[in-house]
N, C-alpha and C. Protein backbone atom coordinates (compact mmCIF):
# COMPACT_ATOMS: atom_id res chain seq x y z
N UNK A 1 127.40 41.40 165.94
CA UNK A 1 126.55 41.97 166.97
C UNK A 1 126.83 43.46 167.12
N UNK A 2 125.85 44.40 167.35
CA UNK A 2 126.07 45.59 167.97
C UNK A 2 126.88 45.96 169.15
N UNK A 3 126.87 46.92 169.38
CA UNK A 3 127.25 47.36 170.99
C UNK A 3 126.25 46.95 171.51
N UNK A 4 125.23 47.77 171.46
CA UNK A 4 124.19 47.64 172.49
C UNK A 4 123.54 45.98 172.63
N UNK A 5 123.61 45.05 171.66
CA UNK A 5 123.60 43.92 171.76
C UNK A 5 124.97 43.01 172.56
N UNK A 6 125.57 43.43 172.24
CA UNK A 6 127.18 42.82 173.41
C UNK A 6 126.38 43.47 174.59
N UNK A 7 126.43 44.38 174.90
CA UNK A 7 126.34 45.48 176.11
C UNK A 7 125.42 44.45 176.95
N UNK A 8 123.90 44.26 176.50
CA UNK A 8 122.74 43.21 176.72
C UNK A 8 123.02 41.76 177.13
N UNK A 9 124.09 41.01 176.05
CA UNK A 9 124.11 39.86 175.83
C UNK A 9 125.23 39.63 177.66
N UNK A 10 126.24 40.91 177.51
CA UNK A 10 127.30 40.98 178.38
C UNK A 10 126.97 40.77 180.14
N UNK A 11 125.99 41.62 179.80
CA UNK A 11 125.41 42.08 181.24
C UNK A 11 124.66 40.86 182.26
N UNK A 12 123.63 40.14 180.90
CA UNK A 12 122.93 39.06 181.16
C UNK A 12 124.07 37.40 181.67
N UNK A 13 124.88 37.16 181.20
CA UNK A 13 125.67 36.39 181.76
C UNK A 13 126.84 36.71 182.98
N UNK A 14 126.78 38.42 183.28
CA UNK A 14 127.72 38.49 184.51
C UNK A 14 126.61 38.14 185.26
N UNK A 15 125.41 38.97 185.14
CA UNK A 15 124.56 38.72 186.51
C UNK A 15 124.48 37.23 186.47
N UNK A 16 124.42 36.16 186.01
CA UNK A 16 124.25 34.76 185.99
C UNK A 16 125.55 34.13 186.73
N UNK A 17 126.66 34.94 186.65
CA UNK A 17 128.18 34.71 186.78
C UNK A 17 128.50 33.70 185.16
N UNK A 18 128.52 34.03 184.64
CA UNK A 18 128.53 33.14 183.75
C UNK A 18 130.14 34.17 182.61
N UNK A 19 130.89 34.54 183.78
CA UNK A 19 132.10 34.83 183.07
C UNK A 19 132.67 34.25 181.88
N UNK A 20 132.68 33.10 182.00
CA UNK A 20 133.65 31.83 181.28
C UNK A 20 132.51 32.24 179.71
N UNK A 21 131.49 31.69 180.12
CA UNK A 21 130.79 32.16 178.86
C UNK A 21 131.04 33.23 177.80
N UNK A 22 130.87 34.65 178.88
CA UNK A 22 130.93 35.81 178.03
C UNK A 22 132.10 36.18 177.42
N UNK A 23 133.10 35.24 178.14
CA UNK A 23 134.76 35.13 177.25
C UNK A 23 134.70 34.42 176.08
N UNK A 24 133.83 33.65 175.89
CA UNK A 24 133.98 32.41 174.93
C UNK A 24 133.29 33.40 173.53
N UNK A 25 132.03 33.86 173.71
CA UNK A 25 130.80 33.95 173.22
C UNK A 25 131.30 35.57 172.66
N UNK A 26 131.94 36.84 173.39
CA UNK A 26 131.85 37.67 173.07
C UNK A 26 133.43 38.48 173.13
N UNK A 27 134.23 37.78 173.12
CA UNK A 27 135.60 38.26 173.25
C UNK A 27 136.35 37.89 172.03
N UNK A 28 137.19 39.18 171.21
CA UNK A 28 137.96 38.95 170.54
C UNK A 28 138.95 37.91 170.78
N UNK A 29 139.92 37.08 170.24
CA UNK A 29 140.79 36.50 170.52
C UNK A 29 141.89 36.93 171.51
N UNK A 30 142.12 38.07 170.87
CA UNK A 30 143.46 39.15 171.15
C UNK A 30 143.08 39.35 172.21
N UNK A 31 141.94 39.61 173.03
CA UNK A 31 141.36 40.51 173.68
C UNK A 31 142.16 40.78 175.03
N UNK A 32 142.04 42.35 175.74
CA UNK A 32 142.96 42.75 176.69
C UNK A 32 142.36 42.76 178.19
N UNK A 33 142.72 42.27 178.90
CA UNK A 33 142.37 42.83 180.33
C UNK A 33 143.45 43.65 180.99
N UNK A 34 142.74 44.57 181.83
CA UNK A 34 143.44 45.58 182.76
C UNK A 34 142.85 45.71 184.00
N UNK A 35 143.63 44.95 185.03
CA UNK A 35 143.37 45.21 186.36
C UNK A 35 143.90 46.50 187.05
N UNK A 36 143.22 47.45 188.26
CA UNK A 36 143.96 48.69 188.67
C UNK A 36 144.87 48.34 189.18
N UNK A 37 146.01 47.16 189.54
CA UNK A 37 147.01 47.10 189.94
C UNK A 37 147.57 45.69 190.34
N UNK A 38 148.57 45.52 189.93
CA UNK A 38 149.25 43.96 190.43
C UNK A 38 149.11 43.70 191.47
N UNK A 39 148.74 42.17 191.70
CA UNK A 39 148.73 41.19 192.89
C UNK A 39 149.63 39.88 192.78
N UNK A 40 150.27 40.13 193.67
CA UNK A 40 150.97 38.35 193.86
C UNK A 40 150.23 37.40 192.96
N UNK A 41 148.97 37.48 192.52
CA UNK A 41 148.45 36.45 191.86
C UNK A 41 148.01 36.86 190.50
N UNK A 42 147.45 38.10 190.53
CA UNK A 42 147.02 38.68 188.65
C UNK A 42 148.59 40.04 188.56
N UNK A 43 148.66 40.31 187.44
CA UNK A 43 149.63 41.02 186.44
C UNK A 43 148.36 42.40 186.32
N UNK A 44 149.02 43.28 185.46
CA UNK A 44 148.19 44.38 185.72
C UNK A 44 147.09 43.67 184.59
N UNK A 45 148.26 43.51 183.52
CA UNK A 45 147.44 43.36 182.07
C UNK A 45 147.82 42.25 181.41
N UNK A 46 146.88 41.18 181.17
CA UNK A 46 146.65 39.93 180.49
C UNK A 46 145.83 39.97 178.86
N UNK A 47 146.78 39.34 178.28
CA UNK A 47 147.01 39.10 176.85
C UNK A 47 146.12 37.96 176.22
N UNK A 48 144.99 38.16 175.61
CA UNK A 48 144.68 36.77 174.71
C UNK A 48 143.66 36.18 175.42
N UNK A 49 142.68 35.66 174.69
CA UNK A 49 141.10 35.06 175.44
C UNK A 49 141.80 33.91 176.29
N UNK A 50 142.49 32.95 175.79
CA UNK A 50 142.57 31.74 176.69
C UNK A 50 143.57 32.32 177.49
N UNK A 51 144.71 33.12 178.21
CA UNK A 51 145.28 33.93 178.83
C UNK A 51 143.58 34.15 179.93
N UNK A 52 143.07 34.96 179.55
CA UNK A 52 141.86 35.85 180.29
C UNK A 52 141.14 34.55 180.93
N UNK A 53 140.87 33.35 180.40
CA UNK A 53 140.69 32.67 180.69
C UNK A 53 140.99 31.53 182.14
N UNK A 54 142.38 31.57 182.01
CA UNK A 54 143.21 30.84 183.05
C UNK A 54 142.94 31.97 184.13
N UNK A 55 142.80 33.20 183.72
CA UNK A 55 142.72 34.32 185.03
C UNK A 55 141.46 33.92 185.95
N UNK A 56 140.29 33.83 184.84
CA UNK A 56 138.95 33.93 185.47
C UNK A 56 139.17 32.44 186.35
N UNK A 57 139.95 31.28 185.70
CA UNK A 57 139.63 29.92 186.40
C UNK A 57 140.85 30.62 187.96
N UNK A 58 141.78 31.32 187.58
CA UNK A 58 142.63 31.51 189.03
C UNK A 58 141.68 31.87 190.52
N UNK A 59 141.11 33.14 189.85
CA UNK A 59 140.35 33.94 190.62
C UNK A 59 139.01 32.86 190.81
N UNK A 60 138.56 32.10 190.16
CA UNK A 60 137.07 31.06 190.91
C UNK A 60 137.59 30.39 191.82
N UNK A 61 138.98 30.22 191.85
CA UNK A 61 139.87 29.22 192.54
C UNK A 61 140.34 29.28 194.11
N UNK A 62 139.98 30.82 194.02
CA UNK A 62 140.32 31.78 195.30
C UNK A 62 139.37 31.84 196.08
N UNK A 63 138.18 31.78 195.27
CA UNK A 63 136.41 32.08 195.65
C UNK A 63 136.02 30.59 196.75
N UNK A 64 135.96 30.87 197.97
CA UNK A 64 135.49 30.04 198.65
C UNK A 64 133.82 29.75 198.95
N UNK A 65 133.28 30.79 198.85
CA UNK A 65 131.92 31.10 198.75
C UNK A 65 131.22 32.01 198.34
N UNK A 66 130.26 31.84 197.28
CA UNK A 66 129.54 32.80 196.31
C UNK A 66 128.36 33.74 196.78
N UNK A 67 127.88 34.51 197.46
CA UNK A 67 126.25 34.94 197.34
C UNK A 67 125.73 36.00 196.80
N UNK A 68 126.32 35.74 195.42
CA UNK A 68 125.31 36.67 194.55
C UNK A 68 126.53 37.68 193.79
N UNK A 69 125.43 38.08 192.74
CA UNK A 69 126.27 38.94 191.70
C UNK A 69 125.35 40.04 191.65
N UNK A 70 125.64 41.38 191.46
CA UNK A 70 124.97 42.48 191.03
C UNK A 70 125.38 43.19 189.66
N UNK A 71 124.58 43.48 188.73
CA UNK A 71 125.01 43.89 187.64
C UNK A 71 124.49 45.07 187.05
N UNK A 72 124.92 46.50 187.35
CA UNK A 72 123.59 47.70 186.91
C UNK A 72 123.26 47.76 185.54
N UNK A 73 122.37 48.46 184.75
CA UNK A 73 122.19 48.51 183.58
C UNK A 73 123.74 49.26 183.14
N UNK A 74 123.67 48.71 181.76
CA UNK A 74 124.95 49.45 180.99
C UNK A 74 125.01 50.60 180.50
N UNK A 75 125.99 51.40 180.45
CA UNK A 75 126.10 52.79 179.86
C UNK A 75 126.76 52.89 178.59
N UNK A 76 126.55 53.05 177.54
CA UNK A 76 127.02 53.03 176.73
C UNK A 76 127.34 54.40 175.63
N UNK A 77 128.24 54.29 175.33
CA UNK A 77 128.96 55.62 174.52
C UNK A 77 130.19 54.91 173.41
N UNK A 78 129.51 54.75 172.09
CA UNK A 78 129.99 55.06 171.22
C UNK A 78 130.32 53.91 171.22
N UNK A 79 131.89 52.94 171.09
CA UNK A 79 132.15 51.51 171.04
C UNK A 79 132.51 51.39 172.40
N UNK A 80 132.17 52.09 173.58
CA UNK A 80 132.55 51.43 175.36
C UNK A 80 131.06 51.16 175.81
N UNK A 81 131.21 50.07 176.75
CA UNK A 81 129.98 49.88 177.49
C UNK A 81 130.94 49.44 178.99
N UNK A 82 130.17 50.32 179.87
CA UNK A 82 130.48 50.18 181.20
C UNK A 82 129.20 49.76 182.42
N UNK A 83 130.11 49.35 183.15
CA UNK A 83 128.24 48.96 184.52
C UNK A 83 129.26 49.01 185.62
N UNK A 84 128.22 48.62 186.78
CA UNK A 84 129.01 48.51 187.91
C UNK A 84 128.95 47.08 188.58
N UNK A 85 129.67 45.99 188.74
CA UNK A 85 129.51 44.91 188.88
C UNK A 85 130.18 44.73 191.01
N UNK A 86 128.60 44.25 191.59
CA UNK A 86 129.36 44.16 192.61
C UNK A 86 129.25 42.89 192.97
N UNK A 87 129.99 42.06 193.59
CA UNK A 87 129.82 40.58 193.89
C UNK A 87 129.97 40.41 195.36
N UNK A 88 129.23 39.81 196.31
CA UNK A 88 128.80 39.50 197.38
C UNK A 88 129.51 37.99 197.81
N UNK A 89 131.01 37.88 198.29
CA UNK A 89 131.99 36.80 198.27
C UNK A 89 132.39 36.57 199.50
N UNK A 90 133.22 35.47 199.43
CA UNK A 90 134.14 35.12 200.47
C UNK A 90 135.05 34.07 199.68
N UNK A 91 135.92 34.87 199.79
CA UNK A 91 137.71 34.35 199.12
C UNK A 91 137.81 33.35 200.49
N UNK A 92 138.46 32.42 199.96
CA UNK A 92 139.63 31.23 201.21
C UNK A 92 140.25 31.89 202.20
N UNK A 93 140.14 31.64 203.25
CA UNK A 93 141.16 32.49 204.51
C UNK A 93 140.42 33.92 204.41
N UNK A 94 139.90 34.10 204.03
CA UNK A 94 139.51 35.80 204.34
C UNK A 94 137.99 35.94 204.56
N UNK A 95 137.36 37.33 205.52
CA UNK A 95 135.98 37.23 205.48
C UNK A 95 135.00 37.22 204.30
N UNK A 96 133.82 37.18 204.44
CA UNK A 96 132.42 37.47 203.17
C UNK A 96 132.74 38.98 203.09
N UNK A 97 133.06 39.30 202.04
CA UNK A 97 133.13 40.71 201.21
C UNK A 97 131.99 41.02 200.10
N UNK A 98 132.01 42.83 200.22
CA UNK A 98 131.33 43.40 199.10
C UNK A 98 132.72 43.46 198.52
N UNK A 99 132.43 43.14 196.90
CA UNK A 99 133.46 43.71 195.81
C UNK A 99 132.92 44.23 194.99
N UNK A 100 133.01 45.78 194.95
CA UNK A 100 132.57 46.70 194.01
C UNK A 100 133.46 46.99 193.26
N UNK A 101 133.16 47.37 191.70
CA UNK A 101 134.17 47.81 190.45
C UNK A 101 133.62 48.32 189.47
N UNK A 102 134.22 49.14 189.00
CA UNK A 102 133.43 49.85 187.72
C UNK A 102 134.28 49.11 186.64
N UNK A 103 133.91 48.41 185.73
CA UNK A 103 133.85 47.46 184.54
C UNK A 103 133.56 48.21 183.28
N UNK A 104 134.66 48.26 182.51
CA UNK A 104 134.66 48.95 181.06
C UNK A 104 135.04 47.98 180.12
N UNK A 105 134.18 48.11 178.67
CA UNK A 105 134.73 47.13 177.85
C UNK A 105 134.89 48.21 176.22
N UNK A 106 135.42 47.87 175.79
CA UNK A 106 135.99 48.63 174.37
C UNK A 106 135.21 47.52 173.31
N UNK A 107 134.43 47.55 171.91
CA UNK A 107 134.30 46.88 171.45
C UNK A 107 134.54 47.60 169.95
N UNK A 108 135.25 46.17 169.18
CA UNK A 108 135.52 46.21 167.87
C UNK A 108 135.18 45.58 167.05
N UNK A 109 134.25 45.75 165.96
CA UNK A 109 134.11 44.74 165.01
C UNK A 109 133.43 43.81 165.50
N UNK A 110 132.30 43.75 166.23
CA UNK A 110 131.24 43.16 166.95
C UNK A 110 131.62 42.39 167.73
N UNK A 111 133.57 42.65 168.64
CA UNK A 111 134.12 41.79 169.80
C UNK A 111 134.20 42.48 171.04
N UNK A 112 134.49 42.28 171.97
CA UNK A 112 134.99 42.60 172.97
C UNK A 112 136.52 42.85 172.52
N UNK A 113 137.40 43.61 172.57
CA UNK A 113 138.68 43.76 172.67
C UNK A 113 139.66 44.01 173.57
N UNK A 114 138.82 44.85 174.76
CA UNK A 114 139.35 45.21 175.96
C UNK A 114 138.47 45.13 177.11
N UNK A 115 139.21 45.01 178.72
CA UNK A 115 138.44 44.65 179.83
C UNK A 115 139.26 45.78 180.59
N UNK A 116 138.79 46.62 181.68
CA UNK A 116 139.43 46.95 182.28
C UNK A 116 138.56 47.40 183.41
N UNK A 117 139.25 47.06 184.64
CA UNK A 117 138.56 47.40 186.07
C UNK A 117 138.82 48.32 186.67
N UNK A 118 137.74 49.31 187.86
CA UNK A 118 138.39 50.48 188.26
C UNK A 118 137.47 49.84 189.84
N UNK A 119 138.54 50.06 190.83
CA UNK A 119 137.90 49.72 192.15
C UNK A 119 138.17 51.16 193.02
C-alpha cells in the first residue's frame, strides 16, 4: 500500500473506532507506540503489534462510555501521516470528556512502524 492509501485506509477505521482493526490490517509487526508521558497504566513507549494491542484492549477497558470519534483529514509529508483525533468519552469514575491529540504515524515499506501522540 502507499502512504496516502494507509493514510485513507487509517483514517476510515479510527473514525469507525475500529482501532483493533487498523493494528491488525496496517501495522508492522515491530511496530512502535509513543505516548507524551507515563501513566500508572500505559509506559511511555510500547513494543510490538500484539504489545500495542493489549494497550488498545487496556484503554477500551477504562472506557465506560463512548459518544463518538472525530477524525480530520490527513496530512501527509513524505512517509508521516498525521490528523487530529478527538474522542467524545467517559472513562469509569471520571466525567464525559473531550480527548483531543495530534496522532502521527511513520510508515515503512507499506506498514505502519510508528504511533506517537501529542496532547
Amino acid at each position: 500500500m502507499t502512504v496516502e492509501q494507509i493514510a485513507s485506509r487509517l483514517v476510515e477505521l479510527c473514525r469507525q473506532e475500529k482501532f483493533d482493526v487498523a493494528q491488525k490490517e496496517l501495522y508492522a509487526d515491530d511496530a512502535v507506540s509513543i505516548e507524551p508521558y507515563a501513566t500508572p497504566d500505559f509506559e511511555i513507549e510500547t513494543k510490538g503489534r500484539e504489545a500495542l494491542t493489549e494497550k488498545d484492549k487496556k484503554f477500551s477497558a477504562m472506557v465506560e462510555a463512548r459518544y463518538g470519534t472525530e477524525v480530520s483529514e490527513p496530512l501527509i509529508a513524505g512517509n508521516v501521516i498525521a490528523f487530529v483525533l478527538t474522542m467524545d468519552l467517559k472513562m469509569i469514575g471520571r466525567d464525559r470528556m473531550k480527548m483531543s491529540e495530534l496522532c502521527v504515524y511513520h510508515v515503512k515499506d507499506g506498514k505502519i512502524i510508528s504511533e506517537e501522540f501529542f496532547m
